[in-house]
PDB file of N, CA and C in Angstrom:
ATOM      1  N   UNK A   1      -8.783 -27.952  -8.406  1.00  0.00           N
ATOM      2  CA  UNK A   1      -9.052 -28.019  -6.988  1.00  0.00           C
ATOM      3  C   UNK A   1      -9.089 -26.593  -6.419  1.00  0.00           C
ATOM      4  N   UNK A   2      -9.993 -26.002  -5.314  1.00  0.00           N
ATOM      5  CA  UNK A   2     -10.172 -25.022  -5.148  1.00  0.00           C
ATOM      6  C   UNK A   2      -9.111 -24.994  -4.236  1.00  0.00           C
ATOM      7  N   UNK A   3      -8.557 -23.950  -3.455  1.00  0.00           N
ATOM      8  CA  UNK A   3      -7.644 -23.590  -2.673  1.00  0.00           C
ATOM      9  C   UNK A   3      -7.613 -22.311  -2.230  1.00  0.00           C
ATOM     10  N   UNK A   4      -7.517 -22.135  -0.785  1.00  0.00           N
ATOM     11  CA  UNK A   4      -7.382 -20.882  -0.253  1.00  0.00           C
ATOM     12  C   UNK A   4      -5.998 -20.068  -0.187  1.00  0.00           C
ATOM     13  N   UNK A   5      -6.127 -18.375   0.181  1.00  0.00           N
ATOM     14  CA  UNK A   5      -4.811 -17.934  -0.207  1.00  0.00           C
ATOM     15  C   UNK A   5      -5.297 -16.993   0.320  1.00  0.00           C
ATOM     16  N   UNK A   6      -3.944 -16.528   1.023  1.00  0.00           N
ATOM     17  CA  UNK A   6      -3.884 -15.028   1.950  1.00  0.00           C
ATOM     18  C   UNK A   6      -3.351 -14.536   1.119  1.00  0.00           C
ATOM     19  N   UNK A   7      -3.637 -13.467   1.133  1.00  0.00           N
ATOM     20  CA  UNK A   7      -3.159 -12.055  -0.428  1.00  0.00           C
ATOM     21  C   UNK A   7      -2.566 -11.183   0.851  1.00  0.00           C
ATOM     22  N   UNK A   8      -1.609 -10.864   1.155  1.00  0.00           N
ATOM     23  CA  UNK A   8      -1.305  -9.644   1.441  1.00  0.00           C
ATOM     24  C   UNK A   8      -0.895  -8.357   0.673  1.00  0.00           C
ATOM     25  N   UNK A   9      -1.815  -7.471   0.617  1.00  0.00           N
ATOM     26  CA  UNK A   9      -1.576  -6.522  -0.254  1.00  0.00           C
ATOM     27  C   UNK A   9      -0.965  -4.881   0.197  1.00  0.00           C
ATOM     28  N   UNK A  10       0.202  -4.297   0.013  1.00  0.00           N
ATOM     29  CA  UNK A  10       0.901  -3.192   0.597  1.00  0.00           C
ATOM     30  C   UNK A  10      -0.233  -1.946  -0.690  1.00  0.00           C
ATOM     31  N   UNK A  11      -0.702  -1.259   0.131  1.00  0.00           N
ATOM     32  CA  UNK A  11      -1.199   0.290  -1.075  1.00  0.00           C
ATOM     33  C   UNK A  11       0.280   0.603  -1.142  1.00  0.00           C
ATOM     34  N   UNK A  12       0.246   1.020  -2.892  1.00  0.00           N
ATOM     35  CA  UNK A  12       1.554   1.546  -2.948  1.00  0.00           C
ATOM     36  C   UNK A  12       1.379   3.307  -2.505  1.00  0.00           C
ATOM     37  N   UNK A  13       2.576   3.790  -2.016  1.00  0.00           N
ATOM     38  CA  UNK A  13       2.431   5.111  -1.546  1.00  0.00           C
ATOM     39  C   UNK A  13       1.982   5.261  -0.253  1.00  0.00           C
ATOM     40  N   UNK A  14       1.409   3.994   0.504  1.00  0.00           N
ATOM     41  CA  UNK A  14       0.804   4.054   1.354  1.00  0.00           C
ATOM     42  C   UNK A  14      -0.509   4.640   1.654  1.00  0.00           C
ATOM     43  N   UNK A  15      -1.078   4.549   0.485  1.00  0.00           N
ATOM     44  CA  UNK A  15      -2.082   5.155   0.335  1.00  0.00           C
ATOM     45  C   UNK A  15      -3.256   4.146  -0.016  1.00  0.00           C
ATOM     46  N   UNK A  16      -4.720   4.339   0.911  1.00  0.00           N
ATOM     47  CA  UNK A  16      -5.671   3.164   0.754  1.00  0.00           C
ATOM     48  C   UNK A  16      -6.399   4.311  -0.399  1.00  0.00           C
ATOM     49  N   UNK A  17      -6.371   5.481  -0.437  1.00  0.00           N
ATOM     50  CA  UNK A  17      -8.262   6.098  -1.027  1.00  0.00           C
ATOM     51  C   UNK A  17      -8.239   5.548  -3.070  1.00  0.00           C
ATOM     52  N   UNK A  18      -6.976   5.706  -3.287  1.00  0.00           N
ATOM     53  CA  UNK A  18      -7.109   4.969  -4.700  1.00  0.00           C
ATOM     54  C   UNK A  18      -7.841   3.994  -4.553  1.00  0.00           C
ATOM     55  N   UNK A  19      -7.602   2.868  -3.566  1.00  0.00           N
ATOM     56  CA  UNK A  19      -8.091   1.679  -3.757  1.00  0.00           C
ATOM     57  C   UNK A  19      -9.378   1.636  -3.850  1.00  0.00           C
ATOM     58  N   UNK A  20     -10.064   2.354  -2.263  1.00  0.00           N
ATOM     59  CA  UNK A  20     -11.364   2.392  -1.693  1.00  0.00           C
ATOM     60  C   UNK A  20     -11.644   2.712  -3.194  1.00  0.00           C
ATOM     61  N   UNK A  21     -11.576   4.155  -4.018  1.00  0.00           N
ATOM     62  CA  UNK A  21     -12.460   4.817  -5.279  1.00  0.00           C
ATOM     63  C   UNK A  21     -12.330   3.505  -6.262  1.00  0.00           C
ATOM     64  N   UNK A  22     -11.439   2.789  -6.406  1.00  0.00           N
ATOM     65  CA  UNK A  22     -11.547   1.816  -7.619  1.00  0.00           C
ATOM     66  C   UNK A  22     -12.562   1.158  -7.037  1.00  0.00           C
ATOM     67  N   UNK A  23     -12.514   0.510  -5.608  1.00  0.00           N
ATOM     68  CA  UNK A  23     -13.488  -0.191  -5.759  1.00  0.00           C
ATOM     69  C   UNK A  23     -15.236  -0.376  -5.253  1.00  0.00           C
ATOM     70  N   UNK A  24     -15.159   1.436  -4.988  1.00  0.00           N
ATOM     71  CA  UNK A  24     -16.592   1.672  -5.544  1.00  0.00           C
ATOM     72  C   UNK A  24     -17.094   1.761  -6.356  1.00  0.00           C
ATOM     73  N   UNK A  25     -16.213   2.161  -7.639  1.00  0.00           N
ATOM     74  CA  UNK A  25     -16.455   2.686  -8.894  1.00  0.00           C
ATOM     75  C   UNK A  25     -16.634   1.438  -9.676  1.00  0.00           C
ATOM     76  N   UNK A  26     -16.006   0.288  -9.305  1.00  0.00           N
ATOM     77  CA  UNK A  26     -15.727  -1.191 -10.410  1.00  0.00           C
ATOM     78  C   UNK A  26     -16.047  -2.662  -9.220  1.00  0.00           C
ATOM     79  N   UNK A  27     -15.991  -2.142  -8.040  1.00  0.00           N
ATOM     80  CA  UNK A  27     -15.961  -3.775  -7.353  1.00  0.00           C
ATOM     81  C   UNK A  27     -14.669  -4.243  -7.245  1.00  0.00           C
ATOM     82  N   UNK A  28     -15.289  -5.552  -6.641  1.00  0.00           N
ATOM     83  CA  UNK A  28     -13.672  -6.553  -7.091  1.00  0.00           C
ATOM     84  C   UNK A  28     -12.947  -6.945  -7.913  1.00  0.00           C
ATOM     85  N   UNK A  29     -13.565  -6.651  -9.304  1.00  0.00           N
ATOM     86  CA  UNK A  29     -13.026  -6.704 -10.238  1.00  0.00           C
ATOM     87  C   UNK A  29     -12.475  -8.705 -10.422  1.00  0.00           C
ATOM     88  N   UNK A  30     -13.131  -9.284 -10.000  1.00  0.00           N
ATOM     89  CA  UNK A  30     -12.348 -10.755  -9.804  1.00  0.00           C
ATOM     90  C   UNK A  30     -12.969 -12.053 -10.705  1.00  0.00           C
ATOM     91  N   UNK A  31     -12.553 -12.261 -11.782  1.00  0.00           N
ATOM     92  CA  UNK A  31     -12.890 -13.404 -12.394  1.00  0.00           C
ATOM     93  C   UNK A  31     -14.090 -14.702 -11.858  1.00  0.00           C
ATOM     94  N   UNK A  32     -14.780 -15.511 -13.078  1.00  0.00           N
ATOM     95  CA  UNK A  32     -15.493 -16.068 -11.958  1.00  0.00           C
ATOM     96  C   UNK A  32     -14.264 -17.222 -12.150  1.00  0.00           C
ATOM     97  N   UNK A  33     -14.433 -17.985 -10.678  1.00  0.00           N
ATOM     98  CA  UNK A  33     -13.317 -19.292  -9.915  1.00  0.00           C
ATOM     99  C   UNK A  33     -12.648 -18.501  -8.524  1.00  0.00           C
ATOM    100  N   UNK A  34     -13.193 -17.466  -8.766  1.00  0.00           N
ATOM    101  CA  UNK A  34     -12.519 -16.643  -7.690  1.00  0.00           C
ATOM    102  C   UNK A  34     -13.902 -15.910  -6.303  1.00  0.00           C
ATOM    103  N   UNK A  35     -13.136 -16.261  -5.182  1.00  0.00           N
ATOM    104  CA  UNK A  35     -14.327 -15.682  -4.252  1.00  0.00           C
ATOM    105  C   UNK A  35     -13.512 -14.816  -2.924  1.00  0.00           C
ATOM    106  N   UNK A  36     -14.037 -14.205  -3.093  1.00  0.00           N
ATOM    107  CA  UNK A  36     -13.586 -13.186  -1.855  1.00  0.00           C
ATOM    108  C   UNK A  36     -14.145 -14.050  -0.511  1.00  0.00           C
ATOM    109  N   UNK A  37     -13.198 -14.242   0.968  1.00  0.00           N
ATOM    110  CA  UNK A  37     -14.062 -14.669   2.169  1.00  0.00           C
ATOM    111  C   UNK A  37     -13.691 -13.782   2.710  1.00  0.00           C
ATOM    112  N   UNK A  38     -13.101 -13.281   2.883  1.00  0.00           N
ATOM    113  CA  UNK A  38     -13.110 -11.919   4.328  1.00  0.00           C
ATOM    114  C   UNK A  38     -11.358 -11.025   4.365  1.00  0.00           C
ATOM    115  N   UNK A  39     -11.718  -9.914   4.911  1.00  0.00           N
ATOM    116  CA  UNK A  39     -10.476  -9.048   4.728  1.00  0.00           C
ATOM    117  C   UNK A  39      -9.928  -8.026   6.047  1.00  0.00           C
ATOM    118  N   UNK A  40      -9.082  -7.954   6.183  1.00  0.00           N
ATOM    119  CA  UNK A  40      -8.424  -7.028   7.150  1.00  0.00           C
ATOM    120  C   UNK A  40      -7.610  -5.843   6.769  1.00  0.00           C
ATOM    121  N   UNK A  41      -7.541  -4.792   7.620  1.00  0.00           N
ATOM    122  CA  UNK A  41      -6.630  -4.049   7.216  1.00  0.00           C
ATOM    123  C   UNK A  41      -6.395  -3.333   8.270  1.00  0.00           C
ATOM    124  N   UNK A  42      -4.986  -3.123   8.289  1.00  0.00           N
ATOM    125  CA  UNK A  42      -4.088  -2.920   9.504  1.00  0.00           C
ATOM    126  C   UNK A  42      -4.808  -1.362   9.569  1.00  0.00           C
ATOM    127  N   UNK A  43      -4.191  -0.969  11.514  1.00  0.00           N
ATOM    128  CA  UNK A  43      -4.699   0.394  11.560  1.00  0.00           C
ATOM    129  C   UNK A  43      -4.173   1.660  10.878  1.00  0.00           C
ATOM    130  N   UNK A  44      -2.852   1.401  10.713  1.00  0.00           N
ATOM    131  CA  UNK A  44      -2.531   2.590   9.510  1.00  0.00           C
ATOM    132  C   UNK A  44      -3.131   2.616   8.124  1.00  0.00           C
ATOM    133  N   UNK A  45      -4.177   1.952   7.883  1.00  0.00           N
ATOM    134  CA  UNK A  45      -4.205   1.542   6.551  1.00  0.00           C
ATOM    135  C   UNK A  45      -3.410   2.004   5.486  1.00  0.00           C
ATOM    136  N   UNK A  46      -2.260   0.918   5.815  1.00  0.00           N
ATOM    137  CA  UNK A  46      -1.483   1.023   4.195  1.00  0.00           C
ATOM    138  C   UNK A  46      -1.403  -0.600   4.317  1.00  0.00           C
ATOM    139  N   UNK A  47      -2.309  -1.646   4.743  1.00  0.00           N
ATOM    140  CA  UNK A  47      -2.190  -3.420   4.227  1.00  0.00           C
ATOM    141  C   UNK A  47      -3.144  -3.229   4.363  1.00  0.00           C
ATOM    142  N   UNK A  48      -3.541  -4.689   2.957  1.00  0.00           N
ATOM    143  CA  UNK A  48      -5.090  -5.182   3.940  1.00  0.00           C
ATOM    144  C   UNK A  48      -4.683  -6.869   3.452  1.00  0.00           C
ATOM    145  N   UNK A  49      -5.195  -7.397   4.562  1.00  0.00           N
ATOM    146  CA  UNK A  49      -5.087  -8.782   4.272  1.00  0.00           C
ATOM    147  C   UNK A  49      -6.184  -9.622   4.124  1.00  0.00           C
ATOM    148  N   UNK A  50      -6.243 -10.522   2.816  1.00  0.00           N
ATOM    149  CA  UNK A  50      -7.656 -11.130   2.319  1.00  0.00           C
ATOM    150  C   UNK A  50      -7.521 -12.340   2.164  1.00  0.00           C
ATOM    151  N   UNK A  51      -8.622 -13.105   2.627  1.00  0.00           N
ATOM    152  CA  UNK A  51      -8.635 -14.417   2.419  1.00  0.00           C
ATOM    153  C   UNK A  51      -9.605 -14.967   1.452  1.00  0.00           C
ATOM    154  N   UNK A  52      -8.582 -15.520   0.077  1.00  0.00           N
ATOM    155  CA  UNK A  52      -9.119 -15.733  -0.848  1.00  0.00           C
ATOM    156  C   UNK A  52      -9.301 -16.605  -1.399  1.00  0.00           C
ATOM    157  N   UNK A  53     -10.525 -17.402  -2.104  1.00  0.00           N
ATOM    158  CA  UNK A  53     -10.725 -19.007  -2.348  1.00  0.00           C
ATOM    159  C   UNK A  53     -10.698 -18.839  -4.298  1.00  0.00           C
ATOM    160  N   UNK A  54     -10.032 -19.707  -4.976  1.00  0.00           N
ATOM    161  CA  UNK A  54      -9.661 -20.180  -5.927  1.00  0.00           C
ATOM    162  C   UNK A  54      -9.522 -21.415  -6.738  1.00  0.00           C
ATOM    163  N   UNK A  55     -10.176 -21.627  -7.906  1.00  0.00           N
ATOM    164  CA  UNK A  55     -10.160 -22.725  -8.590  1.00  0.00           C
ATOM    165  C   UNK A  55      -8.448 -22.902  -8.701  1.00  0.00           C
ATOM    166  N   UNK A  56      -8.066 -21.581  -9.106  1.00  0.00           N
ATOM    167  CA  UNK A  56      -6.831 -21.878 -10.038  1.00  0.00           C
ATOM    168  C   UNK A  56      -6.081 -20.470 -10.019  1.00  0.00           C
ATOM    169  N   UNK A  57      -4.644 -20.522  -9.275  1.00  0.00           N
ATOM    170  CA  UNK A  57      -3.745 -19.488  -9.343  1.00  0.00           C
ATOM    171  C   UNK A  57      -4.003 -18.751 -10.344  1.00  0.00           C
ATOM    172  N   UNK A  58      -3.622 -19.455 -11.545  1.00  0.00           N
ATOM    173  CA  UNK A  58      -4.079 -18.277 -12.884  1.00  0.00           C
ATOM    174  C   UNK A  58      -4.840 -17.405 -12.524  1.00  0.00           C
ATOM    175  N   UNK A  59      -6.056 -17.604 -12.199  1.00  0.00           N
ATOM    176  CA  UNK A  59      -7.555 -17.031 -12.016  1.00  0.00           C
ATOM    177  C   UNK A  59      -6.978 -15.735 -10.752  1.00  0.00           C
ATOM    178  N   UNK A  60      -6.057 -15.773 -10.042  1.00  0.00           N
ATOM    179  CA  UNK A  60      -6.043 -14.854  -8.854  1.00  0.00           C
ATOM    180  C   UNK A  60      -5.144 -14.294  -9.426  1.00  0.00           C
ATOM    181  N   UNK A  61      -4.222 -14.242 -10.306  1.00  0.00           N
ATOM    182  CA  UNK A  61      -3.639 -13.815 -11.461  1.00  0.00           C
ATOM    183  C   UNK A  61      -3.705 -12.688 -12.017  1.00  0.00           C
ATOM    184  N   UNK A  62      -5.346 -13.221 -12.674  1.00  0.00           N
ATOM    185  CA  UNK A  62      -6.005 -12.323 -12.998  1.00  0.00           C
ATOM    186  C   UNK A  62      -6.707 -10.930 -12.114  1.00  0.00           C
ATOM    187  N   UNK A  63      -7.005 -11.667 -11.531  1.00  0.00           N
ATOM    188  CA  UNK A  63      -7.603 -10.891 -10.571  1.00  0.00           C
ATOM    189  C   UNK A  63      -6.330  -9.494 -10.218  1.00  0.00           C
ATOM    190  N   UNK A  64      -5.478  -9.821  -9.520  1.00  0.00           N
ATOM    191  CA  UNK A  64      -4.560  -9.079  -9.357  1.00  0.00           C
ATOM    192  C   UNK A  64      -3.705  -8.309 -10.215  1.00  0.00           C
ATOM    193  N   UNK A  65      -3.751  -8.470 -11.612  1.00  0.00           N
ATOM    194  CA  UNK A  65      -3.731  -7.490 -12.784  1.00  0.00           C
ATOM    195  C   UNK A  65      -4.032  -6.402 -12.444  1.00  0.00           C
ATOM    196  N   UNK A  66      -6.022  -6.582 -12.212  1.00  0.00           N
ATOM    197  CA  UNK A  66      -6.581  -5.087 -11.996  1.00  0.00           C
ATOM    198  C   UNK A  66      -6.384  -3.928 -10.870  1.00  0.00           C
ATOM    199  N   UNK A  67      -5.509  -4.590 -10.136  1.00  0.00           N
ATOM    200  CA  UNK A  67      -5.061  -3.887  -8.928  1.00  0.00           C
ATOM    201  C   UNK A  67      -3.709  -3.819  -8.854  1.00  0.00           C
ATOM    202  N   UNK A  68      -2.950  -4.461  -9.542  1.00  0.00           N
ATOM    203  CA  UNK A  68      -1.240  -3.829  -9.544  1.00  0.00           C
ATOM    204  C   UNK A  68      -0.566  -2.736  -9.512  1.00  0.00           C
ATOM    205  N   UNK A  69      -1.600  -2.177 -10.302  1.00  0.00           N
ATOM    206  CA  UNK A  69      -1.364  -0.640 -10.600  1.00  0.00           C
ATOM    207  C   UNK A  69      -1.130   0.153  -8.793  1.00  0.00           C
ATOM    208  N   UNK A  70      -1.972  -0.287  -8.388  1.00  0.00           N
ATOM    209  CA  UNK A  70      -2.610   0.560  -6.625  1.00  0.00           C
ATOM    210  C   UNK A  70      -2.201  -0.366  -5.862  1.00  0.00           C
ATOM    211  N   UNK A  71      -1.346  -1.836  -5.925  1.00  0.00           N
ATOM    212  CA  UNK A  71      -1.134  -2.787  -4.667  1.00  0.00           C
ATOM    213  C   UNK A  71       0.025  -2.881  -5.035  1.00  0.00           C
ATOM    214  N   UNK A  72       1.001  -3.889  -4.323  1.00  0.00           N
ATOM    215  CA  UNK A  72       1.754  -4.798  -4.072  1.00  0.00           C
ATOM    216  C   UNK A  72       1.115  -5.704  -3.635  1.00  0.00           C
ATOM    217  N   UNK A  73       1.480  -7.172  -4.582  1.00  0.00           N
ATOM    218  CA  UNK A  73       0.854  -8.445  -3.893  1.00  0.00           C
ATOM    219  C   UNK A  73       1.567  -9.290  -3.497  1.00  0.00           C
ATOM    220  N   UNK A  74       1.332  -9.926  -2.298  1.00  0.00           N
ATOM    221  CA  UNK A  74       2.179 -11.439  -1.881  1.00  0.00           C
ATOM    222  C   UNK A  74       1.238 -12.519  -1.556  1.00  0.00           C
ATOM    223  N   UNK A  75       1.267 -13.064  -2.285  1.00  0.00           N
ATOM    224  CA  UNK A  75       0.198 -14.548  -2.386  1.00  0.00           C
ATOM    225  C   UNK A  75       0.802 -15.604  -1.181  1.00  0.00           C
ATOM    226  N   UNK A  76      -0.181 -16.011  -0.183  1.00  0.00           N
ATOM    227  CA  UNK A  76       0.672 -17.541   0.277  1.00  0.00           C
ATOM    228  C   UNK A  76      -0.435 -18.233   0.210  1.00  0.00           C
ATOM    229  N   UNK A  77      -0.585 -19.674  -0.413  1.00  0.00           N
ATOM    230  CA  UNK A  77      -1.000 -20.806  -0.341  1.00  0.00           C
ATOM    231  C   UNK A  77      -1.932 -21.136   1.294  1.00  0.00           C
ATOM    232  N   UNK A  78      -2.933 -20.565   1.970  1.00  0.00           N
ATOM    233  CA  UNK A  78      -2.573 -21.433   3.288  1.00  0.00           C
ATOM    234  C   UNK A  78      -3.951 -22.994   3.333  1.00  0.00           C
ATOM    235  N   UNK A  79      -4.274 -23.641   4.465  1.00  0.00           N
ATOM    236  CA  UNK A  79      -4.907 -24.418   4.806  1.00  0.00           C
ATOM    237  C   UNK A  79      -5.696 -23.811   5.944  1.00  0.00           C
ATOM    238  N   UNK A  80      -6.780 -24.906   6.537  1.00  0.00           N
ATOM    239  CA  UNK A  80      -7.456 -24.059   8.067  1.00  0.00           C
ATOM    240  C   UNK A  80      -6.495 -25.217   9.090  1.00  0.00           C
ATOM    241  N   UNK A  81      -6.301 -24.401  10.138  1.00  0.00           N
ATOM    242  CA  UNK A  81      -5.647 -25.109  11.212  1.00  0.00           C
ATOM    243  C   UNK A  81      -6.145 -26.649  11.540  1.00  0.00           C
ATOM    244  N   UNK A  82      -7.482 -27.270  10.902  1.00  0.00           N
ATOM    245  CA  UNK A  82      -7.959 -28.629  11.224  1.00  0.00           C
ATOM    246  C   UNK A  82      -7.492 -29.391   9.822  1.00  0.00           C
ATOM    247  N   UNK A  83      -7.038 -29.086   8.713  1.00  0.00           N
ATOM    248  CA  UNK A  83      -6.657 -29.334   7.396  1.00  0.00           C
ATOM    249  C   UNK A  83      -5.114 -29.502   8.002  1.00  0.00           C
ATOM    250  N   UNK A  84      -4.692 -28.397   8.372  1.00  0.00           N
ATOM    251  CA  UNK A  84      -3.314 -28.755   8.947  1.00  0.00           C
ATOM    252  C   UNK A  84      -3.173 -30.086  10.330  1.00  0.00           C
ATOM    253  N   UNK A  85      -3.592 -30.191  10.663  1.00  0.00           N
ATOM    254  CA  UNK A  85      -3.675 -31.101  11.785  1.00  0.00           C
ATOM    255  C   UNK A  85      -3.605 -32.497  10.934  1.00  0.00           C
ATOM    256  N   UNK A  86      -5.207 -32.605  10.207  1.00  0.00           N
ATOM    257  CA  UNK A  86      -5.152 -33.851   9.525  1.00  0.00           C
ATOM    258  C   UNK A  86      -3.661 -33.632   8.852  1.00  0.00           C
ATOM    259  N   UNK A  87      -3.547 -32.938   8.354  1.00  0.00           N
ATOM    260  CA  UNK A  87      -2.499 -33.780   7.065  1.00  0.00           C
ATOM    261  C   UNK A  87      -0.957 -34.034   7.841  1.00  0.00           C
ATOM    262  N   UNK A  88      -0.946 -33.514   9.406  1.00  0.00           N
ATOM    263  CA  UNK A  88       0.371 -33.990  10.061  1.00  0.00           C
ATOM    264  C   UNK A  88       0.154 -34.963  10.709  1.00  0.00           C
ATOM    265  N   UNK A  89      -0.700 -35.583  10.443  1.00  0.00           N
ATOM    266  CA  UNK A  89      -1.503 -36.999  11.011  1.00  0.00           C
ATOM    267  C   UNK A  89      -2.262 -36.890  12.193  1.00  0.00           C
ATOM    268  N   UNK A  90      -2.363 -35.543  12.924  1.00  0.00           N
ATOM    269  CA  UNK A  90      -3.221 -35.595  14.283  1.00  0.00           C
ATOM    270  C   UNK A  90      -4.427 -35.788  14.086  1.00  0.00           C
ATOM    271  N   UNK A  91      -5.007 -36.296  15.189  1.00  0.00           N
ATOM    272  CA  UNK A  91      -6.774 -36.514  15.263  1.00  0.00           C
ATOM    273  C   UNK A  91      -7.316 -35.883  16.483  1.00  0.00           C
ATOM    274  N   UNK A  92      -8.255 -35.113  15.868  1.00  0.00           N
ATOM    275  CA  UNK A  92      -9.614 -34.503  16.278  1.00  0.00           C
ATOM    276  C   UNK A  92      -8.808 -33.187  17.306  1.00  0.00           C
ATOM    277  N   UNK A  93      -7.991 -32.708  17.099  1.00  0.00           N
ATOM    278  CA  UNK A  93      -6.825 -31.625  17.694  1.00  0.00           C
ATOM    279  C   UNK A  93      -7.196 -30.250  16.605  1.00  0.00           C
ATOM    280  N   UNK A  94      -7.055 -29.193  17.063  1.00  0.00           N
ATOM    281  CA  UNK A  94      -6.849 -28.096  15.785  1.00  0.00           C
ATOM    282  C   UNK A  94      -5.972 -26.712  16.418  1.00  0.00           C
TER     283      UNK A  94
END
């Protein structure tokens, strides 16, 4: 089952330009089951926060191997606010 997931990722050192050069040089580096939807990053840039779609934890796993080296990761599980609604039993609310 596919499933979405906020990655919050800290640059270690506080430092983004490692990251930026890895990932001009290589991309996302991200398995296929894995899809990038969109990303943020705070104004100090030392976070960026990504919202990421997945067959299978493993697979984001992976993914996050190639960037351990240059991140800190914290994975959360989330839903969209109308996924949350249904499943607390509300209707047509979000």
């Amino acid at each position: 089952m596919t499933r979405l997931y906020m990655v919050l990722e800290r640059f270690r050192g506080g430092d983004a330009a490692p990251v930026y050069e890895r990932y001009r040089e290589r991309g996302r580096m991200m398995p296929q089951g894995v899809e990038y939807v969109d990303s943020w990053v705070d104004d100090g840039l030392t976070r960026c926060f990504q919202l990421m779609r997945a067959d299978d934890r493993a697979l984001l796993d992976e993914w996050i191997a190639n960037w351990d080296d240059l991140v800190e990761f914290e994975v959360v599980p989330v839903m969209s606010s109308a996924d949350a609604n249904a499943s607390a039993g509300g209707a047509d609310r979000a």
